[in-house]
N, C-alpha and C. Protein backbone atom coordinates (compact mmCIF):
# COMPACT_ATOMS: atom_id res chain seq x y z
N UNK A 1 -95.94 25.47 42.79
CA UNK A 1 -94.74 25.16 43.53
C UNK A 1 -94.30 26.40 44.30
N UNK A 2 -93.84 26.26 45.36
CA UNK A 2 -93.45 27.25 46.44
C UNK A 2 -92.08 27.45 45.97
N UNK A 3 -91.55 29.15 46.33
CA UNK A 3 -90.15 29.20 46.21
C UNK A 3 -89.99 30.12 47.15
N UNK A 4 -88.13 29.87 47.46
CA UNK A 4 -87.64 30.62 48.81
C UNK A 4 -87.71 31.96 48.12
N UNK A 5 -87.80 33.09 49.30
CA UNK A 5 -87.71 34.36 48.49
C UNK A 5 -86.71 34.71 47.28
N UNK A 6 -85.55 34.26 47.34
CA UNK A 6 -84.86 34.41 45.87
C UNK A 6 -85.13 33.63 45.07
N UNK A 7 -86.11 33.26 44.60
CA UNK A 7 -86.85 32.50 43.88
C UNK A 7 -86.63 30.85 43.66
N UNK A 8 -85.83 30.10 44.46
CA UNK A 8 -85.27 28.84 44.06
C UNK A 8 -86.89 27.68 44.28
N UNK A 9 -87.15 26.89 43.61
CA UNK A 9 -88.07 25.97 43.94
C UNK A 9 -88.01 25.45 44.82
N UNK A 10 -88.58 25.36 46.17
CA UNK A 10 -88.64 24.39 46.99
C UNK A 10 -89.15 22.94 47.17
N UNK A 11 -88.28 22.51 47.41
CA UNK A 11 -88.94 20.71 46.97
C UNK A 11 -90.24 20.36 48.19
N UNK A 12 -90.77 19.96 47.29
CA UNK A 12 -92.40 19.54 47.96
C UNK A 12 -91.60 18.40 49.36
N UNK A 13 -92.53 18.64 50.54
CA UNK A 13 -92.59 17.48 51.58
C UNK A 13 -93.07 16.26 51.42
N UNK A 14 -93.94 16.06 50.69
CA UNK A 14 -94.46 14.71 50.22
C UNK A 14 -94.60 14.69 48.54
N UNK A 15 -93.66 13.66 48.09
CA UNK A 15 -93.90 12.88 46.52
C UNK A 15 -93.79 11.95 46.70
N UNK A 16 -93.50 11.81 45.48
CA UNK A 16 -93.08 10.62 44.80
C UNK A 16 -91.67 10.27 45.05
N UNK A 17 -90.71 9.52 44.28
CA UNK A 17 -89.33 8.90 44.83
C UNK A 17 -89.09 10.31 43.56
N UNK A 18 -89.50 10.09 42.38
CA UNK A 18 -89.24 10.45 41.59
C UNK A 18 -88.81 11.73 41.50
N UNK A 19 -90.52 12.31 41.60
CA UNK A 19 -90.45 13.91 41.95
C UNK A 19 -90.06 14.94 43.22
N UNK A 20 -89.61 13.47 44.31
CA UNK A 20 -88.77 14.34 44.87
C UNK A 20 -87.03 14.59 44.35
N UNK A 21 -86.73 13.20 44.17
CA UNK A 21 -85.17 13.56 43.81
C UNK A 21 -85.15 14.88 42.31
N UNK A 22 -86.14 14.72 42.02
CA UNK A 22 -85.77 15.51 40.56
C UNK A 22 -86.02 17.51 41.48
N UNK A 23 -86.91 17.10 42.28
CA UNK A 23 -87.17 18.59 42.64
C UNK A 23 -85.89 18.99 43.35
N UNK A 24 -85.32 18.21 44.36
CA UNK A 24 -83.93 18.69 44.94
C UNK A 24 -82.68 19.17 44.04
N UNK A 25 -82.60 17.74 42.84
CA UNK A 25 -81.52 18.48 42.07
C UNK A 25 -82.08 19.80 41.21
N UNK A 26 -83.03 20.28 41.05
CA UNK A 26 -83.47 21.40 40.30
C UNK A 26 -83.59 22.50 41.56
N UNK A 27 -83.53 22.36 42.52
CA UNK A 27 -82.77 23.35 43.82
C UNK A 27 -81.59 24.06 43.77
N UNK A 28 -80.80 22.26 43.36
CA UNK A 28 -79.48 22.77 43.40
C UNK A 28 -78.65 23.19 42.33
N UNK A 29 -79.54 22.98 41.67
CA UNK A 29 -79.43 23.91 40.08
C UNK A 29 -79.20 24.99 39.72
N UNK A 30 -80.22 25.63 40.45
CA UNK A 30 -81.11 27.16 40.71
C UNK A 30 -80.35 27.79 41.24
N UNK A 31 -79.55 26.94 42.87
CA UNK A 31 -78.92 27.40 43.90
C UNK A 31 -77.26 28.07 42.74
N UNK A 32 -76.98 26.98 42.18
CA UNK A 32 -75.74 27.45 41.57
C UNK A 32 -75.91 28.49 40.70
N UNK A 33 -77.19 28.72 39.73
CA UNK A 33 -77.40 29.88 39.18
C UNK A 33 -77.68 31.12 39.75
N UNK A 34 -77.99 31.13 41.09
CA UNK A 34 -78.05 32.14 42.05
C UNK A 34 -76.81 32.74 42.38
N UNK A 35 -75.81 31.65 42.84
CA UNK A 35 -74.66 31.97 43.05
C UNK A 35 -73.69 32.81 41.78
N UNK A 36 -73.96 33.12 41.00
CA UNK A 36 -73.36 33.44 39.49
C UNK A 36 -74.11 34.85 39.12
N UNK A 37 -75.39 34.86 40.16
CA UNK A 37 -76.24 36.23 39.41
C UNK A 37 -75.65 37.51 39.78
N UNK A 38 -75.91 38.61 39.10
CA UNK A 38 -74.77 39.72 39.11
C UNK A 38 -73.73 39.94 38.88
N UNK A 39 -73.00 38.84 38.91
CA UNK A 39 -71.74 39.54 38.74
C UNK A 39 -71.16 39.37 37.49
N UNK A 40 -69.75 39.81 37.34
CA UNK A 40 -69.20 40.50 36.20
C UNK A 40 -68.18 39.13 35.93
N UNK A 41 -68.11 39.67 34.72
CA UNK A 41 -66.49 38.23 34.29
C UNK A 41 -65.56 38.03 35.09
N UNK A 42 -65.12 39.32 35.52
CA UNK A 42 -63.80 39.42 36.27
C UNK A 42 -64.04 38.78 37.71
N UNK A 43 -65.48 38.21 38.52
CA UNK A 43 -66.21 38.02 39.55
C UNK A 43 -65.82 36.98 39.28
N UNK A 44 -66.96 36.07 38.43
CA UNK A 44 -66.78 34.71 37.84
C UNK A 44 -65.53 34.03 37.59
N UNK A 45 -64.75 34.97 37.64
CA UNK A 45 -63.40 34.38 37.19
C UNK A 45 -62.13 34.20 38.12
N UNK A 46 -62.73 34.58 39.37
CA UNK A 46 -61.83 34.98 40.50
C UNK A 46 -61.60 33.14 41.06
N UNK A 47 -59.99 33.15 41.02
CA UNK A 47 -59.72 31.73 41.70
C UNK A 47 -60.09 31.77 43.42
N UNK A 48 -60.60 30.66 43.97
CA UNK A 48 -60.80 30.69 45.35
C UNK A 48 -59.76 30.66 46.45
N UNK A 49 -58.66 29.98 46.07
CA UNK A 49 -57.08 30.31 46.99
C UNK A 49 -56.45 29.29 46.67
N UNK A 50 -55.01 30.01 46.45
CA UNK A 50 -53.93 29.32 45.61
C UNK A 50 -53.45 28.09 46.93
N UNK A 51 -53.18 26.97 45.91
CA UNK A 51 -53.14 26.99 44.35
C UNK A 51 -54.33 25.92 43.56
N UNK A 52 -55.38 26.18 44.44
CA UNK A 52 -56.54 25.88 43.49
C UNK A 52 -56.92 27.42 42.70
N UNK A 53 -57.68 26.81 41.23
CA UNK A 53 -58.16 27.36 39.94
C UNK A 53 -59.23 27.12 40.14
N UNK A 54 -59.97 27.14 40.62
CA UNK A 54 -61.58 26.94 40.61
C UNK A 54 -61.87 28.22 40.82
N UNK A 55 -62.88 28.44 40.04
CA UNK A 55 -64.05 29.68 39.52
C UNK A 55 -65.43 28.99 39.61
N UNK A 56 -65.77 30.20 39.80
CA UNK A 56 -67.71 29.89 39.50
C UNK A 56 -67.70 29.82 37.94
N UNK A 57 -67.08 30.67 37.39
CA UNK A 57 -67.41 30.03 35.60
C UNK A 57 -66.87 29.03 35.20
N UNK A 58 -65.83 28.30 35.71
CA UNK A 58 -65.28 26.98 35.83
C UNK A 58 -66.41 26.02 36.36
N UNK A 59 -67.26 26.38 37.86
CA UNK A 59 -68.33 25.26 37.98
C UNK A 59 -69.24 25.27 37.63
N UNK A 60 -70.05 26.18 36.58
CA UNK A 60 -70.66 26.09 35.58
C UNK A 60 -70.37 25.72 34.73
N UNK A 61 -69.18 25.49 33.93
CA UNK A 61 -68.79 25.25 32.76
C UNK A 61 -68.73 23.38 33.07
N UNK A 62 -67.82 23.23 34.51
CA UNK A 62 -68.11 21.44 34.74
C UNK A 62 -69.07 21.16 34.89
N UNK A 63 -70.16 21.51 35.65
CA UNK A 63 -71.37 21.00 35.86
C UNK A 63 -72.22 20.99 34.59
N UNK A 64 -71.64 21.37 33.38
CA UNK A 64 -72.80 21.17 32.32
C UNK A 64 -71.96 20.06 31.62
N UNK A 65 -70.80 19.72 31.66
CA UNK A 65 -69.71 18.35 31.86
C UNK A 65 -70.59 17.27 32.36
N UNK A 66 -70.58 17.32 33.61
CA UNK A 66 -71.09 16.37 34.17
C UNK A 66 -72.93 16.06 34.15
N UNK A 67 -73.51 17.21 33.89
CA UNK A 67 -75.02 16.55 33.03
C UNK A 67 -75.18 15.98 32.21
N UNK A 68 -73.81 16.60 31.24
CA UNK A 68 -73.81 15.58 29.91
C UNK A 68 -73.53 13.99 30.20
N UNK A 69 -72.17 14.10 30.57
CA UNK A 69 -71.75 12.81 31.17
C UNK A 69 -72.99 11.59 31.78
N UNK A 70 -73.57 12.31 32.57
CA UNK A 70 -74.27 11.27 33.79
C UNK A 70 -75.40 10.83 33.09
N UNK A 71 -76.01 11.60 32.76
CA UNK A 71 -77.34 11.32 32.15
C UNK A 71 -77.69 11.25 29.99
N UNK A 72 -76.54 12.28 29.53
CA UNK A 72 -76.45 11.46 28.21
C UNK A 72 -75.80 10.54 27.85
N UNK A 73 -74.41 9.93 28.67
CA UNK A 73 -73.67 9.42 28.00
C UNK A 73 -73.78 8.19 29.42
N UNK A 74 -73.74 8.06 30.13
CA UNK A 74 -73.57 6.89 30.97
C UNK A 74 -75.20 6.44 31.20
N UNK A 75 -76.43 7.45 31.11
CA UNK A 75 -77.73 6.61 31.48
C UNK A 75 -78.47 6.17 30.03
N UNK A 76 -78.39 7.45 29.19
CA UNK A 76 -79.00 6.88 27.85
C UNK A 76 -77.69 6.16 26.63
N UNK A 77 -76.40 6.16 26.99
CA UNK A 77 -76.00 5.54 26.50
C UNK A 77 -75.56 6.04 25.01
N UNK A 78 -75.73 7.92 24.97
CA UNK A 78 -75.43 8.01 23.63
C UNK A 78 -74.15 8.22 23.75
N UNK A 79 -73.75 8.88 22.24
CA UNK A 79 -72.48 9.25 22.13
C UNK A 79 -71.78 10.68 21.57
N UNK A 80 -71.46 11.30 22.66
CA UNK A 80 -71.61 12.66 22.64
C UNK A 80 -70.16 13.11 22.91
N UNK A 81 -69.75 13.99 22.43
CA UNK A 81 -68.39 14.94 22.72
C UNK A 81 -68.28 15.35 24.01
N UNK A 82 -67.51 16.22 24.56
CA UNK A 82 -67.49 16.91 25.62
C UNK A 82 -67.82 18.15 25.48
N UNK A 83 -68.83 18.74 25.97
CA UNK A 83 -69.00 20.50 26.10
C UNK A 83 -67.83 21.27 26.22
N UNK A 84 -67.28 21.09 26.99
CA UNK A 84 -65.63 22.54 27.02
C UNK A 84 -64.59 21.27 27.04
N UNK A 85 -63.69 21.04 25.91
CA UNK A 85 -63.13 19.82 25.59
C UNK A 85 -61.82 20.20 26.10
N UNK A 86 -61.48 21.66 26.30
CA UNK A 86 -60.09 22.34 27.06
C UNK A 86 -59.73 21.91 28.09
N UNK A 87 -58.28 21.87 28.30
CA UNK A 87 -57.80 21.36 29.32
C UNK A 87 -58.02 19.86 29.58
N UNK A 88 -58.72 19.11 30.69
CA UNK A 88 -59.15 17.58 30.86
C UNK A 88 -59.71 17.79 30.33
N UNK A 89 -61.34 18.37 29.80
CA UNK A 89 -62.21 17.72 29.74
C UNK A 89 -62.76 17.68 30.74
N UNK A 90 -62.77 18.24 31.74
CA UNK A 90 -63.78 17.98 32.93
C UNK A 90 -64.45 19.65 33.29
N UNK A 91 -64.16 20.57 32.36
CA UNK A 91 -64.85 21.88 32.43
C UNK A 91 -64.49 23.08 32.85
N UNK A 92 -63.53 22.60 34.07
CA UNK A 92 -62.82 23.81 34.72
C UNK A 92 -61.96 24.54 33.97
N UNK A 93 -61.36 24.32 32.95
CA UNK A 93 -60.60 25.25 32.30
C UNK A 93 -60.98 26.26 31.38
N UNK A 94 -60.95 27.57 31.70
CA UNK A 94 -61.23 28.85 31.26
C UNK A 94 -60.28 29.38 29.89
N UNK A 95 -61.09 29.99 29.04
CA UNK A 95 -61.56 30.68 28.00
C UNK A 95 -61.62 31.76 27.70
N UNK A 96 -60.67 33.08 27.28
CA UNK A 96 -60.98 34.43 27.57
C UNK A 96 -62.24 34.54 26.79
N UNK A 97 -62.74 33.62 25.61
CA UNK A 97 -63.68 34.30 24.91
C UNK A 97 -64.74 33.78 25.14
N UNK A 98 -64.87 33.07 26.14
CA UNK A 98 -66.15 32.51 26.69
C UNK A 98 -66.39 32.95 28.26
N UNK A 99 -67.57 33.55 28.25
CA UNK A 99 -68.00 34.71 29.41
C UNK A 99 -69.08 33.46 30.23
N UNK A 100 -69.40 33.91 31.03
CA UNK A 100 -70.37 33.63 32.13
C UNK A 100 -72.08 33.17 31.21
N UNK A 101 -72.56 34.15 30.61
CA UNK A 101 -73.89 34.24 29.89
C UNK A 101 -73.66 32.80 28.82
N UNK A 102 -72.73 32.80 28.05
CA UNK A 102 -72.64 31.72 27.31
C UNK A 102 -72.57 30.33 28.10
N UNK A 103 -71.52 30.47 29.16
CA UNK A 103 -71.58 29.28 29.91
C UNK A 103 -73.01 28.52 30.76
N UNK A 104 -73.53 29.83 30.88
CA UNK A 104 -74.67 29.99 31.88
C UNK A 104 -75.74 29.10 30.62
N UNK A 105 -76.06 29.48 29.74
CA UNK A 105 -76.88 29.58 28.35
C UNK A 105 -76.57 27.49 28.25
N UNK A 106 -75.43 27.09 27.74
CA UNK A 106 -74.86 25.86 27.58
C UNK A 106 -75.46 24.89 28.72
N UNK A 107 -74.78 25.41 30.10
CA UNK A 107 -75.41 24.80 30.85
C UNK A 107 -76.87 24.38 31.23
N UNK A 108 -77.99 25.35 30.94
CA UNK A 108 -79.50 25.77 30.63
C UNK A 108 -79.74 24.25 30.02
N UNK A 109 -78.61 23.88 28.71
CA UNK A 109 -79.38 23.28 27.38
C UNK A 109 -78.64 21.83 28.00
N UNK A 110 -77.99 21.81 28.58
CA UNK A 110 -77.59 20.55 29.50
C UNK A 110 -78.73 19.91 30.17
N UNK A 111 -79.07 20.66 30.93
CA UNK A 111 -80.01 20.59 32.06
C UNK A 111 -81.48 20.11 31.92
N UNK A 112 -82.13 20.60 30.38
CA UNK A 112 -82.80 20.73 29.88
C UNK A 112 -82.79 19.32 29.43
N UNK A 113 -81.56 19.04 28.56
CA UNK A 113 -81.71 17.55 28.07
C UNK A 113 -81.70 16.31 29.19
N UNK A 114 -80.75 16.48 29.93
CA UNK A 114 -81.31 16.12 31.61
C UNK A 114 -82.45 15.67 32.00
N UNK A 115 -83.34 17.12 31.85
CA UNK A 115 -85.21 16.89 32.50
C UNK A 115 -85.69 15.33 31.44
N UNK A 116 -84.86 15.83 30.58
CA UNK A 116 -86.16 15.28 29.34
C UNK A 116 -85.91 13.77 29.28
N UNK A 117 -84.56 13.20 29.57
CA UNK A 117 -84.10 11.57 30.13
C UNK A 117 -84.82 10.89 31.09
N UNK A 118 -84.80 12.40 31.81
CA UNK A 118 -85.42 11.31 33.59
C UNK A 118 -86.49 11.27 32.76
N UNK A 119 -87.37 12.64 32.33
CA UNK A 119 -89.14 12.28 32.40
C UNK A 119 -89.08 10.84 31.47
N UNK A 120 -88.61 10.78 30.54
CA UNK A 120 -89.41 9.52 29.71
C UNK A 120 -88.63 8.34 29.72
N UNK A 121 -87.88 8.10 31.29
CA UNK A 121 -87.21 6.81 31.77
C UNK A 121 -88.62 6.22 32.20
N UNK A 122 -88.76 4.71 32.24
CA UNK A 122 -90.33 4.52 32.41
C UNK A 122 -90.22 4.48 34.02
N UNK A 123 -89.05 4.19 34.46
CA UNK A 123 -88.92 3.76 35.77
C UNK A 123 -87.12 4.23 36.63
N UNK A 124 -87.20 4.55 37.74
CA UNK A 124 -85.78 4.91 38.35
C UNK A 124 -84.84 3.63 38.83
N UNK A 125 -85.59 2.17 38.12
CA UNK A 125 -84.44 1.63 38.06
C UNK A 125 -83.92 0.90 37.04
N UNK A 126 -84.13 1.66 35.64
CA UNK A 126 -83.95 1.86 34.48
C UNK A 126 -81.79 1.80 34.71
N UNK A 127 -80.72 1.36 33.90
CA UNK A 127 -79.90 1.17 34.45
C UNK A 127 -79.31 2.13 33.12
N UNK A 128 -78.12 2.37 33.65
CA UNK A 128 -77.23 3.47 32.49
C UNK A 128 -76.03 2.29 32.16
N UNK A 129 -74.73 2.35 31.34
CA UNK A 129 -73.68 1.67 31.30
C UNK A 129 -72.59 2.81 31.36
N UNK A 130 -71.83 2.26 32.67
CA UNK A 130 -70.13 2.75 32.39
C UNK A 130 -69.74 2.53 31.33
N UNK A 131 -68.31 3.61 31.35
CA UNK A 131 -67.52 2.65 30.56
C UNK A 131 -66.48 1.80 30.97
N UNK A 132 -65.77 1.27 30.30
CA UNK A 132 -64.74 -0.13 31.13
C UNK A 132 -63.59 0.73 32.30
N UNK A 133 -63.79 1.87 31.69
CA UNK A 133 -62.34 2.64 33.13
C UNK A 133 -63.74 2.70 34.15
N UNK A 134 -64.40 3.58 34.18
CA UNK A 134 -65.15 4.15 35.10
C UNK A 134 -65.98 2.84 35.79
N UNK A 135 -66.17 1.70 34.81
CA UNK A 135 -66.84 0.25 35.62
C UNK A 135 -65.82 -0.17 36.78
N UNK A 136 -64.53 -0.16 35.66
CA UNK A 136 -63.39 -0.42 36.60
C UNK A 136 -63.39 0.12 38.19
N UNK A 137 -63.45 1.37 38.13
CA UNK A 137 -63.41 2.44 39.47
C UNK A 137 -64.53 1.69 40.37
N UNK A 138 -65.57 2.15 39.97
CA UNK A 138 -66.93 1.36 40.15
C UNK A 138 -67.56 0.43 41.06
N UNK A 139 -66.41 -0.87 40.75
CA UNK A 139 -66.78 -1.98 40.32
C UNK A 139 -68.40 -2.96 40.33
N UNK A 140 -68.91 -1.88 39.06
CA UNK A 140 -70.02 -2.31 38.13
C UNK A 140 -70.11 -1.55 37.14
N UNK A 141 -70.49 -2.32 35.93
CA UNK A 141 -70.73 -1.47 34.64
C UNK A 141 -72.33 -0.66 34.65
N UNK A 142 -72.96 -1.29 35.12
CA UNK A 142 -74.67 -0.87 35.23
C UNK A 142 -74.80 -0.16 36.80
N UNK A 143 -75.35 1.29 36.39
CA UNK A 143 -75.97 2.10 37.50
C UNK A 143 -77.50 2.27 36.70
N UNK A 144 -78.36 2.33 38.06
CA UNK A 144 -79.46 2.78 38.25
C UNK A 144 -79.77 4.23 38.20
N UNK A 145 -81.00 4.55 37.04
CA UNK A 145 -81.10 5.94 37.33
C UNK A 145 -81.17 6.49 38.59
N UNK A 146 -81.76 6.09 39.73
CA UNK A 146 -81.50 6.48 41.27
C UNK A 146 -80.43 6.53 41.33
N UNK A 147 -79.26 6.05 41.47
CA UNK A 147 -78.10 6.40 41.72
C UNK A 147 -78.12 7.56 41.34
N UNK A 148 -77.86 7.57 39.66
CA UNK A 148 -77.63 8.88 39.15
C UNK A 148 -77.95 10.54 39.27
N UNK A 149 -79.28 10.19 39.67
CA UNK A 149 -79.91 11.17 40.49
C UNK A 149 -79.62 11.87 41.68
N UNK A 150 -79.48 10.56 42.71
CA UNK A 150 -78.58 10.72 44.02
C UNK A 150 -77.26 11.29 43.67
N UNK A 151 -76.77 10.62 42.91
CA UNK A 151 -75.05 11.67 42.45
C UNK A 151 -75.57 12.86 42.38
N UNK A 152 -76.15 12.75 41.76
CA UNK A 152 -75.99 14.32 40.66
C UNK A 152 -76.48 15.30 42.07
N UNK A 153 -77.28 15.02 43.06
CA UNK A 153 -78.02 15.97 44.02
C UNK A 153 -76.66 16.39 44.68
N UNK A 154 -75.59 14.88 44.92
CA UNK A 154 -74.87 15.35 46.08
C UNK A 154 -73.42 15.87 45.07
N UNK A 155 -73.36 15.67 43.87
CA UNK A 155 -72.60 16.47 42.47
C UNK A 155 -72.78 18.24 43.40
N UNK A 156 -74.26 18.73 42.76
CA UNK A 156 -74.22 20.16 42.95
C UNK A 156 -73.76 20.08 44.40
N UNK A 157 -74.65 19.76 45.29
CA UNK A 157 -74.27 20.37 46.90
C UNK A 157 -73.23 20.85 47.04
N UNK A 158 -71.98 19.69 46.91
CA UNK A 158 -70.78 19.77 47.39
C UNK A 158 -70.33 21.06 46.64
N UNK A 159 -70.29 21.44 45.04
CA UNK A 159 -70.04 22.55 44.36
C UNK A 159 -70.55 23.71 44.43
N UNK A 160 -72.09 23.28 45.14
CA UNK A 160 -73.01 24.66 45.73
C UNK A 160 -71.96 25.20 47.02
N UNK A 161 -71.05 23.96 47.78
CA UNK A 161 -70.24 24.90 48.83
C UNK A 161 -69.90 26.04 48.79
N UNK A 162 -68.80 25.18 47.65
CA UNK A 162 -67.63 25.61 46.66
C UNK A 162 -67.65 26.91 46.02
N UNK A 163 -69.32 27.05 45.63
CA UNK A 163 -69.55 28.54 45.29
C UNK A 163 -69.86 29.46 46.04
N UNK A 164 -70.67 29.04 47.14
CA UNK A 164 -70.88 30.01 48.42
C UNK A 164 -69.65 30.59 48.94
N UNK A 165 -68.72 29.82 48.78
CA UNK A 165 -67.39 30.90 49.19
C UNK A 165 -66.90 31.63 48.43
N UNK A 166 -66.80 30.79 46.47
CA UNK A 166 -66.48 31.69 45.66
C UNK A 166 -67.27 33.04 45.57
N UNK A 167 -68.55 33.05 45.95
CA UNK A 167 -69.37 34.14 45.63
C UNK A 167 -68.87 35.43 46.77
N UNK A 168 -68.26 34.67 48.20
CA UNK A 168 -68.22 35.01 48.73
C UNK A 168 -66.77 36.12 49.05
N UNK A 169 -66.14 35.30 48.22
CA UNK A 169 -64.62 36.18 47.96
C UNK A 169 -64.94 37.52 46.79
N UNK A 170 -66.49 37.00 45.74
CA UNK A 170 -66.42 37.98 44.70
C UNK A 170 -66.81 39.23 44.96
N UNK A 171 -68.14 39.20 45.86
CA UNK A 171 -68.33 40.05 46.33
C UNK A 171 -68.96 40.47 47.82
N UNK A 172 -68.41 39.47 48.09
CA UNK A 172 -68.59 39.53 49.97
C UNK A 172 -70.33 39.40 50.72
N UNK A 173 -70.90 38.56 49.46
CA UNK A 173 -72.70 38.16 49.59
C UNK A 173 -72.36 36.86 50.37
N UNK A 174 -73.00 36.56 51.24
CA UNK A 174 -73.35 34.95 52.19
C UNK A 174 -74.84 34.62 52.14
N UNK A 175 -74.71 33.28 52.37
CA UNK A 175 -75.91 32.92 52.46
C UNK A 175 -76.65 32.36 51.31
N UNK A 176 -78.25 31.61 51.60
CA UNK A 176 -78.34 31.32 50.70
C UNK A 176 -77.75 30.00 50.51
């Protein structure tokens, strides 16, 4: 597999349905772990402009939220807690005693359980279940692992922005 010079995987020009959507979201994976490399707590922890609270250790900490969510609990259907249960529940809320490396580490084992759903779904239109609020929103209880996939690609992007600026307030790096 080819990677851009800062090492991110580049998704192949010709696959599968499969192995392409899985190679993009593992881009934008990479991309967010890029965005987080070097720097210090006090970096990670910098809000982007009041009166939003969003941090890069905040969108690491949701985005391993929302792996859990999408793919353990709405595609395979188990039944799992929330990773950072502070605040909503949706990740963003910070922790003095939880640093970047731990979040970084958590998220890893998210991601990981992630790979291991898609690979041994037999097929991408294998269906997950809402639950009755989120069917509600929805309106359907059954998504397709494609969907989920498709979320999850355009999940990071939009947060890959989100960090390109945070990174960009931390320490004045672009790009990428």
């Amino acid at each position: 597999m080819s990677t851009t010079p800062d090492g991110r995987p580049i998704p192949p020009a010709h696959a599968d349905e499969r192995a392409m959507l899985s190679a993009w979201l593992d881009f934008h994976r990479a991309t967010l772990a890029l965005k987080c490399q070097g720097l210090d707590d006090r970096q990670v922890r910098l809000a982007s402009a009041a009166p939003s609270q969003l941090t890069l250790l905040g969108l690491v900490q949701h985005l391993a939220e929302v792996e859990r969510n999408w793919f353990q609990r709405v595609f395979a259907g188990l039944d799992v807690p929330l990773v950072h249960p502070e605040g909503k529940g949706d990740g963003f809320t910070l922790v003095p005693e939880r640093g970047l490396g731990e979040a970084l580490a958590v998220w890893r084992a998210e991601v990981e359980q992630s790979r291991k759903l898609v690979a041994a779904a037999a097929s991408l239109d294998e269906s997950g279940r809402l639950s009755d609020r989120e069917a509600a929103l929805a309106g359907t209880e059954a998504l397709s692992l494609r969907w989920i996939m498709v979320h999850m690609i355009e999940e990071y992007a939009r947060h890959n922005g989100h960090a390109d600026l945070l990174r960009e307030l931390a320490d004045g790096a672009t790009g990428a």
